[in-house]
Protein backbone atom coordinates (compact mmCIF):
# COMPACT_ATOMS: atom_id res chain seq x y z
CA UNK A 1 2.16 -17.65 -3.57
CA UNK A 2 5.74 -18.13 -4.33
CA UNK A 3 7.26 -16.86 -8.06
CA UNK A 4 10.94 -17.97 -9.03
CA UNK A 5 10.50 -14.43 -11.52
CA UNK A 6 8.49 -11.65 -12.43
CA UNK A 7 7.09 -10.81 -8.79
CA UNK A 8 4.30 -8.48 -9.06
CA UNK A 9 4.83 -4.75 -7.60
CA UNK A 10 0.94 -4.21 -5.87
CA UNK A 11 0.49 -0.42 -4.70
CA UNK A 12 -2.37 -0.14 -2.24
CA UNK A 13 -3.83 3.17 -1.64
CA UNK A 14 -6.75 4.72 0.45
CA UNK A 15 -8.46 7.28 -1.63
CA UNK A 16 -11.40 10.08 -2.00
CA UNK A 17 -13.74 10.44 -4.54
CA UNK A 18 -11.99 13.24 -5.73
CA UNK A 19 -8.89 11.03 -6.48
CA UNK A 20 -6.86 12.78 -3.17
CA UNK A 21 -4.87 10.04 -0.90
CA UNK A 22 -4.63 13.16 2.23
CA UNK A 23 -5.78 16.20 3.51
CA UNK A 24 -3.48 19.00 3.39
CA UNK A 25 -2.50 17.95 6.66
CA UNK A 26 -1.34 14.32 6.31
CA UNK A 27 -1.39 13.32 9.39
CA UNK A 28 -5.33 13.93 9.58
CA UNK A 29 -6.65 10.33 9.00
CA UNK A 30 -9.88 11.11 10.42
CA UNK A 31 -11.54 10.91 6.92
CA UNK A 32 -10.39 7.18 6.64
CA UNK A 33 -11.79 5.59 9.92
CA UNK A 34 -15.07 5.38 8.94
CA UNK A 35 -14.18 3.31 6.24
CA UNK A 36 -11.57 1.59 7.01
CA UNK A 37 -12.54 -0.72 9.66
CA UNK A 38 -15.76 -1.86 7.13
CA UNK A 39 -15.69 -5.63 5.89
CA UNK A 40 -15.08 -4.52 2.35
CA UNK A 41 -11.09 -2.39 3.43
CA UNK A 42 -10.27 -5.37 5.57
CA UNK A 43 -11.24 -7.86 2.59
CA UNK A 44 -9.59 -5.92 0.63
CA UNK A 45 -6.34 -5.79 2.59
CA UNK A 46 -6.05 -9.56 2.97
CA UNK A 47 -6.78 -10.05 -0.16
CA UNK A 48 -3.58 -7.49 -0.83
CA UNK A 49 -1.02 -8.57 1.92
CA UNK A 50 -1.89 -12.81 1.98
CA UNK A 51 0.50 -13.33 -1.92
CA UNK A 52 3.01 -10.54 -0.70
CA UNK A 53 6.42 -11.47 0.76
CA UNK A 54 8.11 -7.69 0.92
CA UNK A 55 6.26 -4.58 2.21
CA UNK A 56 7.90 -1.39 0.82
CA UNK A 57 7.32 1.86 2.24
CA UNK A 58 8.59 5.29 2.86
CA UNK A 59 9.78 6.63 6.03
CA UNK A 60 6.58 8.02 7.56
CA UNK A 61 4.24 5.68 6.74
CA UNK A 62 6.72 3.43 8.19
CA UNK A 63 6.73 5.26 11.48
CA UNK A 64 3.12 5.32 11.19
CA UNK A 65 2.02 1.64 10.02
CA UNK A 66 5.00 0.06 12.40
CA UNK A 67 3.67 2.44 15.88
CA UNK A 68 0.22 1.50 15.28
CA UNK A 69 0.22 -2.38 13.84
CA UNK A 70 2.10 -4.35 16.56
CA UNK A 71 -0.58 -3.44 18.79
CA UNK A 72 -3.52 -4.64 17.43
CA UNK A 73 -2.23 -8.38 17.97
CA UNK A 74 -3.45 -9.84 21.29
CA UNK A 75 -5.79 -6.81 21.53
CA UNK A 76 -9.37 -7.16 23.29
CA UNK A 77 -11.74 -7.95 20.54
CA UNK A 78 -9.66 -7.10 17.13
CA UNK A 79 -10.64 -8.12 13.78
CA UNK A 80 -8.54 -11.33 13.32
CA UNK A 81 -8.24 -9.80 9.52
CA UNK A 82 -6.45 -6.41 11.14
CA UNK A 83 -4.35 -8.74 13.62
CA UNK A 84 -3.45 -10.79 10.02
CA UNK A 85 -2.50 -7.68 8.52
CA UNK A 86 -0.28 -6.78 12.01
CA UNK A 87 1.10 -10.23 12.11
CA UNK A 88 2.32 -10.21 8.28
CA UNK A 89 3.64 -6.70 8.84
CA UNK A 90 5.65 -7.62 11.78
CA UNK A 91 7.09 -11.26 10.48
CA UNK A 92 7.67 -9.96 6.52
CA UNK A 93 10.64 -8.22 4.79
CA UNK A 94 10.18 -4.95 4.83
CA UNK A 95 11.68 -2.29 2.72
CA UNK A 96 11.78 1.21 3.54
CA UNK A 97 12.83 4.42 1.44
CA UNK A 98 14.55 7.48 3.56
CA UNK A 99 16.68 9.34 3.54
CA UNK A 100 17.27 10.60 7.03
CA UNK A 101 16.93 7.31 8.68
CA UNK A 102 20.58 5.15 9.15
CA UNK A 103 19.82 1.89 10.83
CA UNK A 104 16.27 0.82 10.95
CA UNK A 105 14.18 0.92 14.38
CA UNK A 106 12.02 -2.48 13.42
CA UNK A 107 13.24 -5.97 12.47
CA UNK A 108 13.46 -7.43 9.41
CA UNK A 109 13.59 -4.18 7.78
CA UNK A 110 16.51 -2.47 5.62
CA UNK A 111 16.61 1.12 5.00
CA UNK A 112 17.61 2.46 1.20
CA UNK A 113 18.53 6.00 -0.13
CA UNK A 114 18.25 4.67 -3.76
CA UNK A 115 16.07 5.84 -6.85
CA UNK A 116 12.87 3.64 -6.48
CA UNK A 117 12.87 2.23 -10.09
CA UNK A 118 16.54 0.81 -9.16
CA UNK A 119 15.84 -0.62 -5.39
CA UNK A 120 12.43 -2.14 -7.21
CA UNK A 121 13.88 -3.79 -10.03
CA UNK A 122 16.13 -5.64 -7.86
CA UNK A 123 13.61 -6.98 -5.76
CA UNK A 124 11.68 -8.02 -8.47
CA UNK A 125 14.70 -10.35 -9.68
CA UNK A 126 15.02 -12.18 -6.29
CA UNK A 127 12.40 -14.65 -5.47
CA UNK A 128 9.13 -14.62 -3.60
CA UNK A 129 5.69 -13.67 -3.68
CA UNK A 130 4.18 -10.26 -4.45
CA UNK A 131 5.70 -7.02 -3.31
CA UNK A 132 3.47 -4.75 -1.42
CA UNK A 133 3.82 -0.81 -1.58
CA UNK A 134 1.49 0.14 1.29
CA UNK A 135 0.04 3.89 1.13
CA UNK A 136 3.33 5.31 0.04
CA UNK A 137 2.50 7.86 -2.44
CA UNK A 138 5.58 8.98 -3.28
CA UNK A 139 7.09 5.66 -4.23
CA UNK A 140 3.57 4.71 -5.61
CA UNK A 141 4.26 7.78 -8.16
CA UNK A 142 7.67 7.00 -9.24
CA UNK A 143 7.04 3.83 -9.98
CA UNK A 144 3.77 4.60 -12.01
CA UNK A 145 5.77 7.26 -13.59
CA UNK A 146 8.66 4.29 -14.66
CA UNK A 147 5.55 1.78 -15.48
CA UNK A 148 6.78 -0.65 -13.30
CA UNK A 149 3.63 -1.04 -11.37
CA UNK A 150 1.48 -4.46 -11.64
CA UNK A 151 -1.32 -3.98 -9.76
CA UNK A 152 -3.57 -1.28 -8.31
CA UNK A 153 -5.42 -2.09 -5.72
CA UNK A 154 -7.24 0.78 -4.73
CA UNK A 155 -10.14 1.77 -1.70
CA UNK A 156 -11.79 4.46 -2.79
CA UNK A 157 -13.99 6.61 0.41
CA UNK A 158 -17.29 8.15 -0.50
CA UNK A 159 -16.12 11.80 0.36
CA UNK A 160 -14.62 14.95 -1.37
CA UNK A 161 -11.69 16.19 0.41
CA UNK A 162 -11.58 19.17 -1.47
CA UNK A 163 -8.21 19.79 -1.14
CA UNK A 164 -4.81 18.11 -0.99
CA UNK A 165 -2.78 15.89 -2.91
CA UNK A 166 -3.76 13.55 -5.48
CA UNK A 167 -2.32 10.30 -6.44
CA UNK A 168 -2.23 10.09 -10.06
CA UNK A 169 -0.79 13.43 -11.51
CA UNK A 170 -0.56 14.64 -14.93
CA UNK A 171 2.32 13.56 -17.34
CA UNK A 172 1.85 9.72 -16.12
CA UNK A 173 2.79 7.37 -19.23
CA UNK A 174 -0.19 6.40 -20.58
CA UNK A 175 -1.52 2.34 -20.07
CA UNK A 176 -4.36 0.49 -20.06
CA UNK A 177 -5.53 -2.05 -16.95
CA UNK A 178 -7.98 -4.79 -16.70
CA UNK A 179 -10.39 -4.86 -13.68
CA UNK A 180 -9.49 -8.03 -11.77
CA UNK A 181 -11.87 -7.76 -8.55
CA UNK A 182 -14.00 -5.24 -6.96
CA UNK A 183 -16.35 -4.87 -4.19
CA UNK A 184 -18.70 -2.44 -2.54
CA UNK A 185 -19.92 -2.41 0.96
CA UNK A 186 -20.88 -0.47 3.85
CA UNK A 187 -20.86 3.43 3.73
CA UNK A 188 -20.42 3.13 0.03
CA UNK A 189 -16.89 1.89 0.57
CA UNK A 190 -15.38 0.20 -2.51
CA UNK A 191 -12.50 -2.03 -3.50
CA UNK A 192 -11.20 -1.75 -7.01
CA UNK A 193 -8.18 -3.49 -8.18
CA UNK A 194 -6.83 -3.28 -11.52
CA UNK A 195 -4.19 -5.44 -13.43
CA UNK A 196 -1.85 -3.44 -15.80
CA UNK A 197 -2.21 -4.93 -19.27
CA UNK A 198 1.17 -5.42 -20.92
């Protein structure tokens, strides 16, 4: 879906019952597997990535998403909804926040050192379809934080971490959303995603 203004910003975030997005060590994902290769995530994702022209992303999770991704297309027996996901990641514009990084390791991607609000608001004003933050939580919060956020589209894991850091922290500027689609499904796995009223 192509918009000549007012692209949406959709954050998409993995989280726990107890509202955490990681462990205290974030590179332990093993809490998300079992979840994440159910129908209702990869629904979910496609339903996420398929409007979205830009992904947007912060330095690790870049590292992480663009080492994994690539090789799931062509693989023996993957999902064709994961080798979707892969494909779009690969062919799309891709945004990523560092500021260690100088020239960026994968194509179509530019590297910024710029508040997120400001780097944001300018892609907003070009066109094109949706702009995806994918499980960036630090860009996720500032731009909750500076209401700029459109969507939430949220998986939410039937576990209690216990421990680590949560998404939404105190002080956020308060807002109202409307539900616009959820699901449930295997392992009590469920996709929520929410439409900020304005």
């Amino acid at each position: 879906m192509t918009q000549h203004t007012g692209r949406r910003v959709v954050v998409n975030m993995s989280l726990s019952i107890d509202g955490r997005y990681s462990k205290p060590d974030p590179l332990d994902m093993s809490w998300v597997m079992p979840y994440a290769t159910t129908d209702v995530s990869r629904d979910h994702m496609t339903a996420m990535w398929e409007p979205s022209t830009t992904a947007v992303m912060g330095r690790v999770n870049a590292e992480g998403f663009l080492g994994f991704w690539p090789t799931v297309i062509g693989a023996e027996g993957a999902d064709p909804r994961d080798e979707g996901f892969a494909k779009w990641l690969v062919d799309t514009e891709k945004v990523v926040f560092s500021s260690t990084l100088r020239e960026a390791p994968w194509e179509r991607t530019t590297i910024v050192d710029r508040p997120t609000a400001e780097v944001i608001a300018e892609l907003k004003a070009t066109n094109g379809g949706d702009i995806a933050v994918l499980n960036s939580p630090g860009i996720i919060k500032d731009l909750l934080a500076a209401e700029m956020v459109d969507r939430l589209a949220l998986s939410v894991f039937p576990i209690f971490l216990g421990e680590g850091p949560r998404l939404f922290d105190d002080g956020l500027p308060e807002g109202r959303w409307d539900l616009a689609r959820q699901a449930a499904g295997e392992h009590g796995t469920l996709s929520l995603v929410y439409d900020r009223v304005r």
